[in-house]
C-alpha atoms as a PDB file:
ATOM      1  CA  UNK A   1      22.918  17.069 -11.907  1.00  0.00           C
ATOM      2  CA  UNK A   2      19.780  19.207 -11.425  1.00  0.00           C
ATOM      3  CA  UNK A   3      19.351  22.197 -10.439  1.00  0.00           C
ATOM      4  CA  UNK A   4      17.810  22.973  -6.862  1.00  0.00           C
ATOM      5  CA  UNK A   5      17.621  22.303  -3.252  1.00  0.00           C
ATOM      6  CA  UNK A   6      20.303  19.801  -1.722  1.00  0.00           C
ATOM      7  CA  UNK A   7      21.257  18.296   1.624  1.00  0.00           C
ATOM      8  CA  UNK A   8      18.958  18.466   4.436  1.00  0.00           C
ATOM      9  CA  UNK A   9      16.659  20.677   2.953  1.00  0.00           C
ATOM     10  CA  UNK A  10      16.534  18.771  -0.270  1.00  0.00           C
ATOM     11  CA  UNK A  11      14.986  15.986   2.234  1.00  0.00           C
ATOM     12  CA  UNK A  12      13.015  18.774   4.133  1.00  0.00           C
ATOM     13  CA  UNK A  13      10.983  18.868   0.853  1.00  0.00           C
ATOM     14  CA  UNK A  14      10.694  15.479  -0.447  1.00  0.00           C
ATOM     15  CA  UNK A  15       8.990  14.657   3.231  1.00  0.00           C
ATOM     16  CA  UNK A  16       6.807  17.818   2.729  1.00  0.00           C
ATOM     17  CA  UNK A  17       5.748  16.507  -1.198  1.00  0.00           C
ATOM     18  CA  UNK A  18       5.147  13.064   0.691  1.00  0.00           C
ATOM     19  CA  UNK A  19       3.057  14.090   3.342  1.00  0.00           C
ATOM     20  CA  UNK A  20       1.282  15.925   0.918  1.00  0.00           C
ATOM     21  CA  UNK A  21       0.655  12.649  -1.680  1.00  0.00           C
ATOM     22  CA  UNK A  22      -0.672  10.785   1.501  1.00  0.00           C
ATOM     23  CA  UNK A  23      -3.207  13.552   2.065  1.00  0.00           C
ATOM     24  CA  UNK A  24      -4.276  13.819  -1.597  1.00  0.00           C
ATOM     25  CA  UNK A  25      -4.813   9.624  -1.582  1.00  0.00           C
ATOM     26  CA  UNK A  26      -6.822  10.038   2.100  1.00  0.00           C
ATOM     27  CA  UNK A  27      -9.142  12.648   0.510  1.00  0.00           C
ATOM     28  CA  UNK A  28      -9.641  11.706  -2.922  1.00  0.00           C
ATOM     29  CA  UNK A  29      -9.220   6.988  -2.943  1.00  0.00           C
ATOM     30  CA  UNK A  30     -11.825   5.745  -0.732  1.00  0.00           C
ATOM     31  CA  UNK A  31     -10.184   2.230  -1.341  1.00  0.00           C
ATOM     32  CA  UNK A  32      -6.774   4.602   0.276  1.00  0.00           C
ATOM     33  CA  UNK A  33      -9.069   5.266   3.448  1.00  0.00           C
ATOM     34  CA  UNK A  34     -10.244   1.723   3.994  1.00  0.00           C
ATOM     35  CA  UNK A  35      -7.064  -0.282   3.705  1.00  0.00           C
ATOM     36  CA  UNK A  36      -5.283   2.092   6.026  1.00  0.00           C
ATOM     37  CA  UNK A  37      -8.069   1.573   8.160  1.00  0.00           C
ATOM     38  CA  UNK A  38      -7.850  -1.839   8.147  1.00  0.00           C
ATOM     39  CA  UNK A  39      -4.249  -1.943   8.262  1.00  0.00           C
ATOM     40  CA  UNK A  40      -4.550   0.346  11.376  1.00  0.00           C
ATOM     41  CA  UNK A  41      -6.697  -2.634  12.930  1.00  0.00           C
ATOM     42  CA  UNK A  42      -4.559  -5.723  11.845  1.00  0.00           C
ATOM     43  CA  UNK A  43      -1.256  -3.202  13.054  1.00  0.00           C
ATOM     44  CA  UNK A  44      -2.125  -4.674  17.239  1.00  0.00           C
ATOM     45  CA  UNK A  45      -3.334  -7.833  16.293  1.00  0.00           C
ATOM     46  CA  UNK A  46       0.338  -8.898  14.442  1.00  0.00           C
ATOM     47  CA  UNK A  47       1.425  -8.405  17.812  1.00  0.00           C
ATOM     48  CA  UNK A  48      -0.760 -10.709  19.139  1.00  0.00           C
ATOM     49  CA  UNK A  49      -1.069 -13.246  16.346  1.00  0.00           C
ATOM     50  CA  UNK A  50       2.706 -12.657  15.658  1.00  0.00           C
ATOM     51  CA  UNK A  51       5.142 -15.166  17.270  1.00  0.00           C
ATOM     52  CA  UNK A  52       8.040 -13.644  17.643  1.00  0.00           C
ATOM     53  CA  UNK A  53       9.999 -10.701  16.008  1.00  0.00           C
ATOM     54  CA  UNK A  54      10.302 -12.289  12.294  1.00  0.00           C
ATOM     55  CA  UNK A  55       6.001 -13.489  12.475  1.00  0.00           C
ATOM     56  CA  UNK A  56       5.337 -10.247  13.751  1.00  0.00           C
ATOM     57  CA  UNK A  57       7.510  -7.789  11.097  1.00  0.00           C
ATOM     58  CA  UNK A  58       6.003 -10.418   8.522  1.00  0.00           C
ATOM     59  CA  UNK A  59       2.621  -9.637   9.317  1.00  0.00           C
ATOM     60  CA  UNK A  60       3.526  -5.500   9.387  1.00  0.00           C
ATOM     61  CA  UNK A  61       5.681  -5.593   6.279  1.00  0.00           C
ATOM     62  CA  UNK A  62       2.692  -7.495   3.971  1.00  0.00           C
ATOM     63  CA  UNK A  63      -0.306  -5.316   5.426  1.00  0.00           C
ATOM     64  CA  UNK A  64       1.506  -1.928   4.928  1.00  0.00           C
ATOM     65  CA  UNK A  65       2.402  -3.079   2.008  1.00  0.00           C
ATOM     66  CA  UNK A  66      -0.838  -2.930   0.936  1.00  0.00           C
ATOM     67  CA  UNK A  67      -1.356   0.675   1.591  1.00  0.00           C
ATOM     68  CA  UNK A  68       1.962   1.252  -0.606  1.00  0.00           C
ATOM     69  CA  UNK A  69       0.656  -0.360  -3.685  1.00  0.00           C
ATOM     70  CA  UNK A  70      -2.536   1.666  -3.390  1.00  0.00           C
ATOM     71  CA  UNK A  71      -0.958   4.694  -3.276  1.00  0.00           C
ATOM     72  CA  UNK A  72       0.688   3.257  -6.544  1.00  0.00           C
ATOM     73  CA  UNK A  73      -2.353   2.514  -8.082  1.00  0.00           C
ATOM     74  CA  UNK A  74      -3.762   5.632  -7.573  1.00  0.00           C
ATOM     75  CA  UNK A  75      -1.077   7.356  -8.688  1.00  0.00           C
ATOM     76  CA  UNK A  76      -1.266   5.372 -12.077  1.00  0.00           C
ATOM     77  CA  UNK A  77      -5.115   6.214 -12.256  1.00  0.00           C
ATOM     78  CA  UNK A  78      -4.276  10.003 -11.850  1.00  0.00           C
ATOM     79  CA  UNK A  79      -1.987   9.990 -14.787  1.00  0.00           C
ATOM     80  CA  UNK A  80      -3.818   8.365 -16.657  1.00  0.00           C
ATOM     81  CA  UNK A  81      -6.835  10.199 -16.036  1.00  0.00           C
ATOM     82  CA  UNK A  82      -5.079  13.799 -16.633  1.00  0.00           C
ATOM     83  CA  UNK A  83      -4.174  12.816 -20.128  1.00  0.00           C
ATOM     84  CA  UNK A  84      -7.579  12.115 -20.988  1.00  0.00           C
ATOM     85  CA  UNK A  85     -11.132  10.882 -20.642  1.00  0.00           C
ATOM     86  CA  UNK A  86     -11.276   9.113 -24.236  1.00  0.00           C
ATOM     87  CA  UNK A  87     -11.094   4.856 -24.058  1.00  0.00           C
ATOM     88  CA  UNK A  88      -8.222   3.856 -24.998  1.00  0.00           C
ATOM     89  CA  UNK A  89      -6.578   0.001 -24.775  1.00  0.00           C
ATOM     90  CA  UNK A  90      -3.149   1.314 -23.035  1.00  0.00           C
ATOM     91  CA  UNK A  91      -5.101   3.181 -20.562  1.00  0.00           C
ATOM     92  CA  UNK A  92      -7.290   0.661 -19.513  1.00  0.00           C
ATOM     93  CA  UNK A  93      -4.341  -2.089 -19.355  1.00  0.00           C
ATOM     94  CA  UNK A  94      -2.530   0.259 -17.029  1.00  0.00           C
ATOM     95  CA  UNK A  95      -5.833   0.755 -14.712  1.00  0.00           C
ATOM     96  CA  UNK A  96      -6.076  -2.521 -14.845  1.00  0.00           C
ATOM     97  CA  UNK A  97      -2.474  -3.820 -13.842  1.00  0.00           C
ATOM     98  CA  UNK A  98      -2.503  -1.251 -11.087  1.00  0.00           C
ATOM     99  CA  UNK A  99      -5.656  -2.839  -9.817  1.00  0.00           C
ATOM    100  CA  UNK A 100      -4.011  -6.387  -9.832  1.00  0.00           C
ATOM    101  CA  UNK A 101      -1.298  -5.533  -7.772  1.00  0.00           C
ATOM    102  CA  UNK A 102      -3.409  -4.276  -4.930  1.00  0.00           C
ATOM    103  CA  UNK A 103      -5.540  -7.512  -5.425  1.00  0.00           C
ATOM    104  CA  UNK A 104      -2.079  -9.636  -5.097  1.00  0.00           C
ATOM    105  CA  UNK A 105      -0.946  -7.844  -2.352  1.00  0.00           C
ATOM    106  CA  UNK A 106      -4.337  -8.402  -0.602  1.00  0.00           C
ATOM    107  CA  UNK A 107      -4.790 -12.559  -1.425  1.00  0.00           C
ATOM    108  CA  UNK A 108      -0.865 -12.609  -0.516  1.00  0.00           C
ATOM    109  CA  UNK A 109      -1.661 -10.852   3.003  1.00  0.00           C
ATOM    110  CA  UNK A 110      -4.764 -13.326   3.842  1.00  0.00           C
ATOM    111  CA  UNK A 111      -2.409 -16.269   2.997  1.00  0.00           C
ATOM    112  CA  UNK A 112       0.464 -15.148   4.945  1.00  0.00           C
ATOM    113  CA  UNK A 113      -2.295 -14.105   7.520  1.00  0.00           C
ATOM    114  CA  UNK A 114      -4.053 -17.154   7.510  1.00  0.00           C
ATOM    115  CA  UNK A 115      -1.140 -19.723   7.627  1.00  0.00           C
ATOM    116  CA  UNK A 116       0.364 -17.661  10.608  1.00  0.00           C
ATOM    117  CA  UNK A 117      -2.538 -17.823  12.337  1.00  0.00           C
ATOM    118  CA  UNK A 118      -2.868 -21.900  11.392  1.00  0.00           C
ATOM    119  CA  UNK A 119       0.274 -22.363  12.546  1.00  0.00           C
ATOM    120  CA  UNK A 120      -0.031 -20.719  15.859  1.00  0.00           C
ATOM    121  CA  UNK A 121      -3.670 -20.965  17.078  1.00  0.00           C
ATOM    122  CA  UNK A 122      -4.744 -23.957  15.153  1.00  0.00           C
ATOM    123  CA  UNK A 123      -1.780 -25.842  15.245  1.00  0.00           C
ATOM    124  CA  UNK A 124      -1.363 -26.667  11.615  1.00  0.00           C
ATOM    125  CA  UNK A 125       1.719 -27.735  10.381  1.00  0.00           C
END
């Protein structure tokens, strides 16, 4: 077992180092800033797309999701950048994986989106 803090203050900390990774993806990934943007905007409108609870969650889950895999990404980026500004194969297959699971997590969100809103506005299905 490590060393260091423990019980409540253990999770006093880990929400400080948290707060402080959000604030280091707002000010330094512009891609960061607009999907929580946009996520802020589609937020209200799963409530009104949404029908019912399980639509609704649905439609929160998959666009916060979003923001979650960014913050991965980035974080990948920023190791990968600290060790080194040289090209190198590895380094450019991790950018790159990063970068496909925020494009995933976006096409999944406008199907899920889409069919939801097919379903209840357009009467598909």
């Amino acid at each position: 077992m490590k060393p260091g803090n423990t019980g409540l203050y253990r999770v006093y900390k880990a929400g400080i180092y948290s707060m402080q990774g959000i604030k280091a993806a707002w000010q330094h990934e512009a891609a960061f800033r607009q999907e929580v943007i946009l996520m802020l905007l589609l937020t209200p409108a799963a409530f009104i797309v949404g029908d019912g609870l399980t639509q609704k969650l649905l439609l929160l889950v998959l666009a916060w999701l979003v923001v979650i895999v960014e913050i991965l990404n980035s974080a990948v980026e920023a190791v990968v950048d600290r060790f080194g500004g040289e090209m190198h194969t590895l380094s450019g297959r991790a950018k790159d994986m990063g970068s496909a699971a925020v494009f995933i997590t976006l096409v999944l969100n406008g199907i899920v989106w889409l069919a939801v809103i097919g379903q209840n506005w357009l009467g598909w299905w």
